[in-house]
Protein backbone atom coordinates (compact mmCIF):
# COMPACT_ATOMS: atom_id res chain seq x y z
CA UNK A 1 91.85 127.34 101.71
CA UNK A 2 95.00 125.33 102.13
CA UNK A 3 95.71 122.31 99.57
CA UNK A 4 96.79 118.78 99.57
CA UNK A 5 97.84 116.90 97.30
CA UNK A 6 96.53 113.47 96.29
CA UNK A 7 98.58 110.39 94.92
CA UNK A 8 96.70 107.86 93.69
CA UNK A 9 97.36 105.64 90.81
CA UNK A 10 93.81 104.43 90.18
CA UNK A 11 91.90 106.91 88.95
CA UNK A 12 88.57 107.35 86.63
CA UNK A 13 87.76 106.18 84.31
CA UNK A 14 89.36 103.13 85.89
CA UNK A 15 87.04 100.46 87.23
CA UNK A 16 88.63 99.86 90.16
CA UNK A 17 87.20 99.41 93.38
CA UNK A 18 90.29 101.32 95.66
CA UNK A 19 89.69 104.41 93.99
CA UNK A 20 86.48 105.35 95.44
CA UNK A 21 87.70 106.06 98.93
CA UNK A 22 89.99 108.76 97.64
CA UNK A 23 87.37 109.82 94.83
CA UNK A 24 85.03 110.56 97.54
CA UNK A 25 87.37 111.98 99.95
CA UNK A 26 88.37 114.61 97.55
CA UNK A 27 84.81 115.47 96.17
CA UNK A 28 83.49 116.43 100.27
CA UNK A 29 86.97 118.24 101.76
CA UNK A 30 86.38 121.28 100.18
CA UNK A 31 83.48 121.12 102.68
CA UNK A 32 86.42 120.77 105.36
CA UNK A 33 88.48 123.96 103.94
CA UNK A 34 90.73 121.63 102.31
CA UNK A 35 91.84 121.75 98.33
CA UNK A 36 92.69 118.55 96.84
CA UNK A 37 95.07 118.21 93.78
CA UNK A 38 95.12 115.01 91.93
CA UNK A 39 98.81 113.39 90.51
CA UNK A 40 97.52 110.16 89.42
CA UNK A 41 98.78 107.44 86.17
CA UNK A 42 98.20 108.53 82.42
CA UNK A 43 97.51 105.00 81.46
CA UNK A 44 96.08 102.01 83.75
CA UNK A 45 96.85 98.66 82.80
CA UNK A 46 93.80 96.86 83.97
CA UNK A 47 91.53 98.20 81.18
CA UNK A 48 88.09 97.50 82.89
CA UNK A 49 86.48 100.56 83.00
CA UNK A 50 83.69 102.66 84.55
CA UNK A 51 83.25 105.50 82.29
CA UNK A 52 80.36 106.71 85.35
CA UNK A 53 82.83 107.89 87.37
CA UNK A 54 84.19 110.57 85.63
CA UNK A 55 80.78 112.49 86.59
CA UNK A 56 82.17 112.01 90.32
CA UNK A 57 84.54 114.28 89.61
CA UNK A 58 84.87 117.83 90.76
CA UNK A 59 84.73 120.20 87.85
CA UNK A 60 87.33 122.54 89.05
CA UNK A 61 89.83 119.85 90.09
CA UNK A 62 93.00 119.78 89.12
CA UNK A 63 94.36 116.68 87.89
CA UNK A 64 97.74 115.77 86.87
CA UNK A 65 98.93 112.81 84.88
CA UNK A 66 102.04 110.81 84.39
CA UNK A 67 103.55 108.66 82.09
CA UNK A 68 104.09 104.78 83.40
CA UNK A 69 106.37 101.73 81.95
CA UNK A 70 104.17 99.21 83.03
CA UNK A 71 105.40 95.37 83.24
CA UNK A 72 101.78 94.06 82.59
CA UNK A 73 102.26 94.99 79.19
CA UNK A 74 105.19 92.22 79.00
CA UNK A 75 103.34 89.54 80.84
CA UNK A 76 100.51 90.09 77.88
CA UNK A 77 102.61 89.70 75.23
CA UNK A 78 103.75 86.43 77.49
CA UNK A 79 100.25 84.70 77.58
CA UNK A 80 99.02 86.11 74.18
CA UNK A 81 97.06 88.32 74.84
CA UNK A 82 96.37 91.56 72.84
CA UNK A 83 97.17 94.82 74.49
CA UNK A 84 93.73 96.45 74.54
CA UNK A 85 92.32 93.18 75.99
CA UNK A 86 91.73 93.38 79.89
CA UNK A 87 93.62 91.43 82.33
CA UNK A 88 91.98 89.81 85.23
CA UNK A 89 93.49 90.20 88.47
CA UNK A 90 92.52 87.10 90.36
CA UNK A 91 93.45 84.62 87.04
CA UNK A 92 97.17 86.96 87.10
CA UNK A 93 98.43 85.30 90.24
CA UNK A 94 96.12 81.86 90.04
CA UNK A 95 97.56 78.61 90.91
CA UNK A 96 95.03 76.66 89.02
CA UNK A 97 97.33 77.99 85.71
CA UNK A 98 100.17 75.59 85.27
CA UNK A 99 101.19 77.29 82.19
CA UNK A 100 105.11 77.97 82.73
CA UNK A 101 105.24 81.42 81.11
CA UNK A 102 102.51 82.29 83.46
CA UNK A 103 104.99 81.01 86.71
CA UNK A 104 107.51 82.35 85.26
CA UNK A 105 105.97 85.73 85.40
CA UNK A 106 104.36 85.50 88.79
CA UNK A 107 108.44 84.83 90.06
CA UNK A 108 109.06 87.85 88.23
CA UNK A 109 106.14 90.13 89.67
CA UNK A 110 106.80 89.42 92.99
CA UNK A 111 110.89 88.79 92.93
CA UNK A 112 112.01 91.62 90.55
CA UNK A 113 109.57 94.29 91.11
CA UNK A 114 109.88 96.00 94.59
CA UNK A 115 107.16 96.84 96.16
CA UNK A 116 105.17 95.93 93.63
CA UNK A 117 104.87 96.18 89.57
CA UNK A 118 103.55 99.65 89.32
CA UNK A 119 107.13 101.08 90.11
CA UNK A 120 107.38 101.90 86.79
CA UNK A 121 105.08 105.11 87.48
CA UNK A 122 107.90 106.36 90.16
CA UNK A 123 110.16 108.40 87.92
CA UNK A 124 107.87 109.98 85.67
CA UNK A 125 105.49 110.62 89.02
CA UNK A 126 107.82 112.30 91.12
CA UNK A 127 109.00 114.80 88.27
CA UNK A 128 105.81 116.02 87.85
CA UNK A 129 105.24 115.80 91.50
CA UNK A 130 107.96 118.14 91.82
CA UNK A 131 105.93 120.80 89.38
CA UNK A 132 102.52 120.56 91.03
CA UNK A 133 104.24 121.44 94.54
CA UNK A 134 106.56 124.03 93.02
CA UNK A 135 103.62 125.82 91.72
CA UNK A 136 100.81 124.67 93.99
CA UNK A 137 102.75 124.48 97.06
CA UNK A 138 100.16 121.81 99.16
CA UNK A 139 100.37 121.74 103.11
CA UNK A 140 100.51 117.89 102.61
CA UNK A 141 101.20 114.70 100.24
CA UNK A 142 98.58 111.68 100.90
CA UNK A 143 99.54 108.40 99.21
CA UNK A 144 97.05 106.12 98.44
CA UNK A 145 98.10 102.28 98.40
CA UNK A 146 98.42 99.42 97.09
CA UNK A 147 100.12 99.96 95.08
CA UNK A 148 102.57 100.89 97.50
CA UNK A 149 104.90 102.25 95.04
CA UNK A 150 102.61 105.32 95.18
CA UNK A 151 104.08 106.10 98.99
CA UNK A 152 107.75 105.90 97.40
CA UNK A 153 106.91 108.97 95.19
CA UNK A 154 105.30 110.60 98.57
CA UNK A 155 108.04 109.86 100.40
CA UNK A 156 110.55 111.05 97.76
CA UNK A 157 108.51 114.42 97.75
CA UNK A 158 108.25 114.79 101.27
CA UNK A 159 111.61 114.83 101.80
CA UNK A 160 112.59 116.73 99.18
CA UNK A 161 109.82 119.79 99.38
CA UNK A 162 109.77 119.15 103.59
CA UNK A 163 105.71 118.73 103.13
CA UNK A 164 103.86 116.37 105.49
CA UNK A 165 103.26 112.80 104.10
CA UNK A 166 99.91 111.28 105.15
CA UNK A 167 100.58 107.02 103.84
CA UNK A 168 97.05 105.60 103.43
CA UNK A 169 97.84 101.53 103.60
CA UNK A 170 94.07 99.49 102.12
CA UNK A 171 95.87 96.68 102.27
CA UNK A 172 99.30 95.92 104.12
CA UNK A 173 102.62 96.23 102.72
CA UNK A 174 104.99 93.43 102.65
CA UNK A 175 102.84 90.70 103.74
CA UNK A 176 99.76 91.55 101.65
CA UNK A 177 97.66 88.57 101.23
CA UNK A 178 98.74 87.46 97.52
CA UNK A 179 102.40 87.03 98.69
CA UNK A 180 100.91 83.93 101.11
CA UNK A 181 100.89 81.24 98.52
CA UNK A 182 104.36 82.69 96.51
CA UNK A 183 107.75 82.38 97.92
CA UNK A 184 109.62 86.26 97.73
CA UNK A 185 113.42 85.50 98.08
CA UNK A 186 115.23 86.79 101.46
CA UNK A 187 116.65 89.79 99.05
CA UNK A 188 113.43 91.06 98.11
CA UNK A 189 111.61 90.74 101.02
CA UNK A 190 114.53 92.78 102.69
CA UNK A 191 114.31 95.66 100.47
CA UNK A 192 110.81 95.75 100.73
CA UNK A 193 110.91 95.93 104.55
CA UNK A 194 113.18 98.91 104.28
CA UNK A 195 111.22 100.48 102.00
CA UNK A 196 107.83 100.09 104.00
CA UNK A 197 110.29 101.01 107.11
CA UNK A 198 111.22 104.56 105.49
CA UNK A 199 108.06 105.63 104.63
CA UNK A 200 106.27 104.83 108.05
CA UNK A 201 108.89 106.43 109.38
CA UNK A 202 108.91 109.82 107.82
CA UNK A 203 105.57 109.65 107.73
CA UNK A 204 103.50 112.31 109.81
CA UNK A 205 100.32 110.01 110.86
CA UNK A 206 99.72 106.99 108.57
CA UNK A 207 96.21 105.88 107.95
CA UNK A 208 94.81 102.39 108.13
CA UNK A 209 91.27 101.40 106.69
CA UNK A 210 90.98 98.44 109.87
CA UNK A 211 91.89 98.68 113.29
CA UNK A 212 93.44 95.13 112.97
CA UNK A 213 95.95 96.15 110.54
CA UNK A 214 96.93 99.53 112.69
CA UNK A 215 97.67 97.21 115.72
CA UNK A 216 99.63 94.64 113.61
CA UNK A 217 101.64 97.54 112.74
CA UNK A 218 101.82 98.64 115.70
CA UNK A 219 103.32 96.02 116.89
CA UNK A 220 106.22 96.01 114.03
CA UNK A 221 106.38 99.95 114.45
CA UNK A 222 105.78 100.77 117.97
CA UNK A 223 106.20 104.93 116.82
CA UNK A 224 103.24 104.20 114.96
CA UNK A 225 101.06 104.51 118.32
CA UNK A 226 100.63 108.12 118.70
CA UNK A 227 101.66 108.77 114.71
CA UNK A 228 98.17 106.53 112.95
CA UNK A 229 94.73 106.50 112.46
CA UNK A 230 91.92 104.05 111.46
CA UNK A 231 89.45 105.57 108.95
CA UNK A 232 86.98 103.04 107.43
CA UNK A 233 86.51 102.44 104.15
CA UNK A 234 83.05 103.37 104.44
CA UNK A 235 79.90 103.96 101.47
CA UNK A 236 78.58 107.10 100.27
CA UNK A 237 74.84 107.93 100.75
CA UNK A 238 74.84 109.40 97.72
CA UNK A 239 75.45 106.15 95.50
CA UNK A 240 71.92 105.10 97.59
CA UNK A 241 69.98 107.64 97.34
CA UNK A 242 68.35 107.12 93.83
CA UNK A 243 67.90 103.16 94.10
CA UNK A 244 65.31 101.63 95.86
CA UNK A 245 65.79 98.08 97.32
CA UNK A 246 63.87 95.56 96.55
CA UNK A 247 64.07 91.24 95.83
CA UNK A 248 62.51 88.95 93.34
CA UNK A 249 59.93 86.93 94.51
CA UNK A 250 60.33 84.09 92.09
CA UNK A 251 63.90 82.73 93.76
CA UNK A 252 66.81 83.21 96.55
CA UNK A 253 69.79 85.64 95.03
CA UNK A 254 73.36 85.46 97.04
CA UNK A 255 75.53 87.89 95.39
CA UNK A 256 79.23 88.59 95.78
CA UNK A 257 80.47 91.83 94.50
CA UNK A 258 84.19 92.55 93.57
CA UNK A 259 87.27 89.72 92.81
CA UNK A 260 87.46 86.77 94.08
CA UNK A 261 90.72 85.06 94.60
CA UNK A 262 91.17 81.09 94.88
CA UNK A 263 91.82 81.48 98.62
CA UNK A 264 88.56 83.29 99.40
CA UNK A 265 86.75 79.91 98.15
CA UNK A 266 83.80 79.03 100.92
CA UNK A 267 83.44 75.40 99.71
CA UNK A 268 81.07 74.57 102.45
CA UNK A 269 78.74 77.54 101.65
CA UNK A 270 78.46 76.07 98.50
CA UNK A 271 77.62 72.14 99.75
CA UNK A 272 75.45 74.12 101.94
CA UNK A 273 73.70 75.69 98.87
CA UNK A 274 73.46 72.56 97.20
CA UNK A 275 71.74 70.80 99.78
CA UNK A 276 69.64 73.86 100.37
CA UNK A 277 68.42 73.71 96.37
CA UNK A 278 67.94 70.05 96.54
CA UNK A 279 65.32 69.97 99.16
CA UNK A 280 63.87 72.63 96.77
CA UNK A 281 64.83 75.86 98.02
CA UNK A 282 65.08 78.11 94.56
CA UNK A 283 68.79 79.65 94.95
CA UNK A 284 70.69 81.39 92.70
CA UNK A 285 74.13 82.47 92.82
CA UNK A 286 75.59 85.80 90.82
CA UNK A 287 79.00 87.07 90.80
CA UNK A 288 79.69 90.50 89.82
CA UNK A 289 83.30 90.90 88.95
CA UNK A 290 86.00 89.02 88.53
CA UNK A 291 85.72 85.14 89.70
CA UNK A 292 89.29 83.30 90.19
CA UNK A 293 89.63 79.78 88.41
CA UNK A 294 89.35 77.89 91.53
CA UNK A 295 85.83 79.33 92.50
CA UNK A 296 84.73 78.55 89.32
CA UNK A 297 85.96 74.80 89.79
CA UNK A 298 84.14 74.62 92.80
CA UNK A 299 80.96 76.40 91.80
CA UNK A 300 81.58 73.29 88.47
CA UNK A 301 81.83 70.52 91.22
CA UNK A 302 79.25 71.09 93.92
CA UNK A 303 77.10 70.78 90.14
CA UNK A 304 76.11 75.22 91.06
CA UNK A 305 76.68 76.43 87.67
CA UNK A 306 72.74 76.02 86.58
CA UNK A 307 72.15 78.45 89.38
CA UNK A 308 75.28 80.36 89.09
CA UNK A 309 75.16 83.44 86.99
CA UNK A 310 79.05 85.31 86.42
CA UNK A 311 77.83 88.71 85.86
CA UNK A 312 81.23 89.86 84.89
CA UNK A 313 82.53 93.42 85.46
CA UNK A 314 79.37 96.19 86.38
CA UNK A 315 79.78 100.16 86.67
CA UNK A 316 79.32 101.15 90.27
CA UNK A 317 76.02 102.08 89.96
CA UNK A 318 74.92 98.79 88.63
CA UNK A 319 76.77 96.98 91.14
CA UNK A 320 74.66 98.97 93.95
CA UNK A 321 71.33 97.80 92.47
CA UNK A 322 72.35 94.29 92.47
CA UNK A 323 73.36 94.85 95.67
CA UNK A 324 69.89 96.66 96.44
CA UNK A 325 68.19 93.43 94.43
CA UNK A 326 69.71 90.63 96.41
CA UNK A 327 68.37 88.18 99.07
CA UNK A 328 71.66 87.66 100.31
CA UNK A 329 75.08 89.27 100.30
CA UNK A 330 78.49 87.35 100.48
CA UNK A 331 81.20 88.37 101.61
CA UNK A 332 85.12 86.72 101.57
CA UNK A 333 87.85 88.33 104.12
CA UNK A 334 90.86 87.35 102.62
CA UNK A 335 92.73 86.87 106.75
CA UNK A 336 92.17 87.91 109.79
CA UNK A 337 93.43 92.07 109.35
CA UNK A 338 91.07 92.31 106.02
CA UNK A 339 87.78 94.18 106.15
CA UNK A 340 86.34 94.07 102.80
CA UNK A 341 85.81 97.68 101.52
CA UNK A 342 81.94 95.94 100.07
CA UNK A 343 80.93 95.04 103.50
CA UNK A 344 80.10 98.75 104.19
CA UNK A 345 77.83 98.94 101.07
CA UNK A 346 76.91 95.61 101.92
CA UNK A 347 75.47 97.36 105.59
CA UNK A 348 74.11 100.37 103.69
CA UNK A 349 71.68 98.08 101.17
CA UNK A 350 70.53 96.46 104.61
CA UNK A 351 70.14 92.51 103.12
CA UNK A 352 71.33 89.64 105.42
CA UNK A 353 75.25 89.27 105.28
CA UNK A 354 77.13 86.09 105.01
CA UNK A 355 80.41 86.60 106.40
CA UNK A 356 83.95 84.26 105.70
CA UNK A 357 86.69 84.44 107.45
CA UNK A 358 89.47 83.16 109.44
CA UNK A 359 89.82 84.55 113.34
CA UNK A 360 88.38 87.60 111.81
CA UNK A 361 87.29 89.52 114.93
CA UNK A 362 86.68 92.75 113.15
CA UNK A 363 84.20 91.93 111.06
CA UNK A 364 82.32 89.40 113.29
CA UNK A 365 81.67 92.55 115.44
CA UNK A 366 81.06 94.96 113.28
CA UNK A 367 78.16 92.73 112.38
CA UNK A 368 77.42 91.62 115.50
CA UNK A 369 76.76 95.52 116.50
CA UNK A 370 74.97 95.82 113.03
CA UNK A 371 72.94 93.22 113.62
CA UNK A 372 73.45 92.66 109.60
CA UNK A 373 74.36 89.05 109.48
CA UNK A 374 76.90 86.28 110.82
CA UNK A 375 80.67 85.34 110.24
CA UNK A 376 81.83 81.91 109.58
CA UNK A 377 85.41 80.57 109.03
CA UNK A 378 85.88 78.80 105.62
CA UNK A 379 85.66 75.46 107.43
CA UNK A 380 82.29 75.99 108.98
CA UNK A 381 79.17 74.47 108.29
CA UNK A 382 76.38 77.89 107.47
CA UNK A 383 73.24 76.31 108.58
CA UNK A 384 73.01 78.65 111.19
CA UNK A 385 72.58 81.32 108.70
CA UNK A 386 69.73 79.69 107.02
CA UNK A 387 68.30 78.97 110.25
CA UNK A 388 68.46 82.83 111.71
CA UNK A 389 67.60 84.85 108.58
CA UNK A 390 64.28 86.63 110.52
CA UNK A 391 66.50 87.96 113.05
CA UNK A 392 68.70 89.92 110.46
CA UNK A 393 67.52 94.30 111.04
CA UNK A 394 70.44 96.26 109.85
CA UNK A 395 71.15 98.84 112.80
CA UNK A 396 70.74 102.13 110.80
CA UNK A 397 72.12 104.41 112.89
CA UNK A 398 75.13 102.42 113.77
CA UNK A 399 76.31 102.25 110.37
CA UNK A 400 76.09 106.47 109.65
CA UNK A 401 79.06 106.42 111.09
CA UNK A 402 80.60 104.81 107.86
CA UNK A 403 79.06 107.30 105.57
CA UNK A 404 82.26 108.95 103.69
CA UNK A 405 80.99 112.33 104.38
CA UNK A 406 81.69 112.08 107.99
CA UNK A 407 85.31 109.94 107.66
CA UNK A 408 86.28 112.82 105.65
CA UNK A 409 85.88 115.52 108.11
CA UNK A 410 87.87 112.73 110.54
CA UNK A 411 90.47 113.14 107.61
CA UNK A 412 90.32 116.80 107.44
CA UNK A 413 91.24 117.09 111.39
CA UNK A 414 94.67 114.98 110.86
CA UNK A 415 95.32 117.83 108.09
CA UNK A 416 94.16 120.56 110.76
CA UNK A 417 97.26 119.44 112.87
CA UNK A 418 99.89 119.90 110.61
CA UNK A 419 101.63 123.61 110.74
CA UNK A 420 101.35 125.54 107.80
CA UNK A 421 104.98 125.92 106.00
């Protein structure tokens, strides 16, 4: 069985929601006559964590860790907080905080720290890159991002070992969407350009998780044409399969799953809501994860927070229930490229989807052929939602083909292609 090597900085017991494409990934390409290895961060800064996972993983994997400096640890000791305390990523790069060690440090994060402020794991990653392939010897490197200083140590072990380097992008590079509302100086945004423009470049297919984001970079990177992929983000049927779905008779729930930054705010969904409850519709709201302090002003000014309920952080499995539990399911594209990694689970628990998004063509057709729900831009009045909710039936057997189990055999064929060495 040939091996390849995974690079991925979130990892379990880490609560974050990137890592389950790769966790997955890795747990069904054995089934492809792939081995994964695992070089992944000894310590993870965001502290929320999901101690469930860790049952996801394969026994007999190996796993490899590495030591990180890790900036975040400054900007705590900046705004006071104590180290074991958890940062929250959509209040770390929130306008609504006028507080001028906190813009001081968001002109740090994304001036000073190229590509991003995980590039403290680089060093310590590639030397014990350099050991696993030494006495592993993979067939390939795959580099999961953001953060995209994760495709620096690929690239740096690529070239180095002459091993194929498989760049999986979740989210663009230099024009991710939290760089829209921050200035990066003309230096910065240079380096970071030349950086992204290396690594595409050596790359030996580069994966994308939309099909809007391969043709933007496409466009940039016209090599890129016969040298990417799209592979969804997908769900697994197994996080299903021992949940039943159900809702509460007694009330309405809308639920939105995962952060929530201050641009992803549907003001008019919640006027909409408002109205809704006042001509006595019983509506609730719940977040599940992290809420950003402008949602929360708006959910405070529409007068929501009665019927708002901030669930905080949930393990996965939770989440899914909830999910399974609702009336409704939200969903916030953050621009036009962005499919939201939750709107596949969102398909697989089969409630009626409420969609936001600017010229978002992806997404509006992926539910359109779903027949899950309906996409509105954040300007747009929803009472066509309201008004359509009967004709919601989740197509079933258009969505198996986001099931994980079959985009990882799509992910073991790019490995098939690459010569043995």
């Amino acid at each position: 069985m040939r091996k390849v090597l995974f690079i991925t900085y979130f990892w379990p017991p880490s609560g974050k929601a990137s890592l389950h494409w790769p966790l997955k990934i890795i747990r069904y390409l054995p089934d492809n006559n792939w081995k994964p290895l695992v070089l992944t961060v000894d310590e993870e800064t965001f502290t929320q964590k999901d101690e469930s996972l860790l049952k996801e993983i394969p026994p007999k994997l190996k796993i490899c860790k590495a030591k990180s400096f890790e900036p975040f640890n400054i900007y705590r000791k900046l705004i006071g907080k104590q180290r074991e305390e958890p940062l929250v990523a959509s209040e770390t790069i929130s306008l609504e905080n006028n507080n001028v060690l906190h813009r001081i440090s968001i002109w740090i994060r994304m001036n000073l720290f190229i590509p991003d402020a995980r590039i403290g794991w680089y060093p310590s990653a590639v030397k014990e890159g350099r050991k696993i392939i030494t006495h592993d010897k993979p067939d390939a490197i795959i580099t999961i991002g953001p953060p995209h200083s994760t495709h620096l140590v690929g690239l740096k072990l690529s070239k180095e070992f002459q091993i194929a380097h498989i760049p999986v992008l979740i989210d663009p590079w230099v024009d991710i969407i939290y760089y829209k509302d921050f200035k990066r100086n003309y230096i910065t945004r240079s380096i970071d350009n030349y950086l992204e423009k290396r690594v595409l470049d050596n790359s030996f297919k580069t994966v994308f998780v939309t099909k809007s984001t391969r043709e933007d970079f496409i466009k940039k990177y016209p090599s890129l044409k016969t040298k990417s992929e799209v592979l969804y983000w997908g769900y697994d049927e197994e996080a299903f399969s021992n949940l039943k779905s159900y809702t509460n008779p007694e009330s309405e729930v809308i639920v939105h799953a995962g952060n929530i930054f201050d641009y992803q705010n549907p003001e008019l969904l919640w006027k909409n809501i408002k109205a809704l409850i006042s001509k006595g519709r019983r509506i609730k709201i719940k977040f599940i994860g992290t809420v950003s302090p402008g949602v929360k002003s708006s959910i405070k000014n529409y007068g929501l927070e009665p019927y708002t309920e901030f669930a905080g952080f949930l393990s996965y499995t939770e989440m899914i229930d909830e999910l399974l539990k609702a009336s409704y399911l939200l969903v916030c594209a953050t621009e036009k490229r962005h499919v939201p990694g939750k709107l596949f689970e969102y398909l697989r628990a089969g409630k009626p989807i409420i969609a936001f998004g600017e010229e978002n063509d992806e997404v509006k057709e992926i539910l359109r052929l779903s027949n899950a729900g309906m996409m509105f831009g954040y300007s747009q009045d929803t009472s066509e939602f309201w008004e359509s909710l009967d004709s919601f039936k989740t197509n079933f057997e258009f969505i198996k083909k986001f099931d994980r189990r079959r985009i990882t055999h799509k992910l073991s064929l790019i490995l098939d292609s690459i010569q043995s060495h």
